[in-house]
N, C-alpha and C. Protein backbone atom coordinates (compact mmCIF):
# COMPACT_ATOMS: atom_id res chain seq x y z
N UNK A 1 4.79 133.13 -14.33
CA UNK A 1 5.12 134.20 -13.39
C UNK A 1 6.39 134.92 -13.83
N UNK A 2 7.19 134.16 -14.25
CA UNK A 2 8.71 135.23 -14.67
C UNK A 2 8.34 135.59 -16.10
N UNK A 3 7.94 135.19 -16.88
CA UNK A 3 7.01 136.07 -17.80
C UNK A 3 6.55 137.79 -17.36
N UNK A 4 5.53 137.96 -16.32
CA UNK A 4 4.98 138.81 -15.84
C UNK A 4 6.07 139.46 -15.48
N UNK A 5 6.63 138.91 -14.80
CA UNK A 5 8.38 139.90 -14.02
C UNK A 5 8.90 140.62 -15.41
N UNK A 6 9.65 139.73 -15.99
CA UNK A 6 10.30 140.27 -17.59
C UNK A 6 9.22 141.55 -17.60
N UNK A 7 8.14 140.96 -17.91
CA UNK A 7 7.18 142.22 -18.94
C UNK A 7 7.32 143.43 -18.26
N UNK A 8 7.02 143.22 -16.75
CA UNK A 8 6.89 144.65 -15.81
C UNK A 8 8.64 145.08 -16.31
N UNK A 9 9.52 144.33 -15.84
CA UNK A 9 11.03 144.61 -15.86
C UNK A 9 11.20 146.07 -17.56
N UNK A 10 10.53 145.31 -18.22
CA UNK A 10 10.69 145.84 -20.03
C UNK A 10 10.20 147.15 -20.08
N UNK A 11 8.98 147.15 -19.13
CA UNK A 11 8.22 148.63 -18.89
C UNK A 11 9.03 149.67 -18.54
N UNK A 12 9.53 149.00 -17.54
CA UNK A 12 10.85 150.23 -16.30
C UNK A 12 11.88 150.60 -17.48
N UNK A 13 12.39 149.80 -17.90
CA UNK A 13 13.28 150.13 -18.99
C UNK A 13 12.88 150.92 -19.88
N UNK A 14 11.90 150.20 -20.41
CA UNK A 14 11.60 151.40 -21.82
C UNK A 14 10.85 152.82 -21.51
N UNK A 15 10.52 152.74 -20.42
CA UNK A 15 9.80 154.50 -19.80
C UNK A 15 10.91 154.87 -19.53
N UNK A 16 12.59 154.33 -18.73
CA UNK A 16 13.40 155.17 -18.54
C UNK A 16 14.51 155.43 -19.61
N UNK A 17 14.05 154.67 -20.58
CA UNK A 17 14.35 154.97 -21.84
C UNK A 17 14.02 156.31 -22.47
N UNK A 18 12.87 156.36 -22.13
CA UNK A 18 11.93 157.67 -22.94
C UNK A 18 12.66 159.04 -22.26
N UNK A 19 12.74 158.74 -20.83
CA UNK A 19 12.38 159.92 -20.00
C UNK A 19 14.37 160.46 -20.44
N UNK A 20 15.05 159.31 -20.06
CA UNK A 20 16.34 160.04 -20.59
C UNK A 20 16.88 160.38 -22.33
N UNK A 21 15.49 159.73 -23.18
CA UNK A 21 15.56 160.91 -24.43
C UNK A 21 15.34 162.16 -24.28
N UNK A 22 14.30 162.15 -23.53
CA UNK A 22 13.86 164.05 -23.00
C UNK A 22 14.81 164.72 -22.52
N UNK A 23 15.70 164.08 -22.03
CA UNK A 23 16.33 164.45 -20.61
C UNK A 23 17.63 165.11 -21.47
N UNK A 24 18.02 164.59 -22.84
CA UNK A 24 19.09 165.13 -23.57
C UNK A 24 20.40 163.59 -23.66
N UNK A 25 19.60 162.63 -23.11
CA UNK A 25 20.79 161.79 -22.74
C UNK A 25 20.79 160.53 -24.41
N UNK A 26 21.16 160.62 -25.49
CA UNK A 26 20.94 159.93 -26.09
C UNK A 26 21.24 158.86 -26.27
N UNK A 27 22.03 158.23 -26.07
CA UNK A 27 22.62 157.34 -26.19
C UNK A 27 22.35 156.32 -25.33
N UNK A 28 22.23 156.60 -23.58
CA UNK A 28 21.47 155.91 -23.08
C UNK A 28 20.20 155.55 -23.17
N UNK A 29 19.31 156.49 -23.59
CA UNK A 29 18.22 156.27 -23.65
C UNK A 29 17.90 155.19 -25.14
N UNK A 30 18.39 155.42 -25.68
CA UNK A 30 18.49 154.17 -27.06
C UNK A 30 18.59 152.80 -26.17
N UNK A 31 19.72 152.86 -25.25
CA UNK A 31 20.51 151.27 -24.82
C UNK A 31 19.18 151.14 -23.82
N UNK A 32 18.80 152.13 -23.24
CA UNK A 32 17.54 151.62 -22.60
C UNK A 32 16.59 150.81 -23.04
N UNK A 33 16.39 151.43 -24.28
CA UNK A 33 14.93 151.19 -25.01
C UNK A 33 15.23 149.69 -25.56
N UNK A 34 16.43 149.67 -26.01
CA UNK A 34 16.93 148.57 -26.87
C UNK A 34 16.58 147.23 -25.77
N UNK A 35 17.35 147.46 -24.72
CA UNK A 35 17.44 146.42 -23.84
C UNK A 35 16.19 145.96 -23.03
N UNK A 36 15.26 147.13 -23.22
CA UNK A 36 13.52 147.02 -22.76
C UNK A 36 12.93 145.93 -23.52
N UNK A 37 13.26 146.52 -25.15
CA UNK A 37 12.66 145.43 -26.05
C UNK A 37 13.02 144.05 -26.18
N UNK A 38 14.02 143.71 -25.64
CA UNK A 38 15.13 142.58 -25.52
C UNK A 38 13.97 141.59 -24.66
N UNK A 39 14.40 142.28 -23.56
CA UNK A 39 13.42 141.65 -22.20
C UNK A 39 12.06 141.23 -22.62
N UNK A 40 11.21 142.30 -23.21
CA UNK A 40 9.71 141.98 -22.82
C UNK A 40 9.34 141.04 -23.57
N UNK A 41 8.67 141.19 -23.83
CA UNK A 41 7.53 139.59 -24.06
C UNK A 41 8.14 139.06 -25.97
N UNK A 42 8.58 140.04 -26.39
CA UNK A 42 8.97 139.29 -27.56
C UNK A 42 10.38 138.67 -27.19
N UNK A 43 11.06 139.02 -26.42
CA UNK A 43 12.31 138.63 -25.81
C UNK A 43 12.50 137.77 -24.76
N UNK A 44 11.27 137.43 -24.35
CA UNK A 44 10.91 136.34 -23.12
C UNK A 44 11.66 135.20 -23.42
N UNK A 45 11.73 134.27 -24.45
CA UNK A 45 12.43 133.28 -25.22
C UNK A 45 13.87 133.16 -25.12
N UNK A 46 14.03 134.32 -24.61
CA UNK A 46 15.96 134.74 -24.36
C UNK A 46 16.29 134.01 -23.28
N UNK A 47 15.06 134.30 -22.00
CA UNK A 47 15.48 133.99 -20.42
C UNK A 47 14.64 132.71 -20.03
N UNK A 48 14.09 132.37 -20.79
CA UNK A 48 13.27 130.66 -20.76
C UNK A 48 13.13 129.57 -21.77
């Protein structure tokens, strides 16, 4: 189950990752993306 959480969690991140590349915001949107990939499922191993 916290598997599933992480993964959804990684999604939110890395779409608001995307949306504040569009948006002109670069730098956040990198730390977004970065920290999306952290979380999700290849990064699951971090928090269990």
């Amino acid at each position: 189950m916290l598997a599933f959480i992480l993964w959804i969690l990684a999604v939110i991140l890395v779409v608001s990752g995307i949306v504040s590349l569009f948006r002109g915001e670069l730098l956040w949107g990198i730390l977004l993306i970065v920290v999306g990939l952290l979380v999700g499922p290849g990064g699951v191993s971090i928090f269990t």
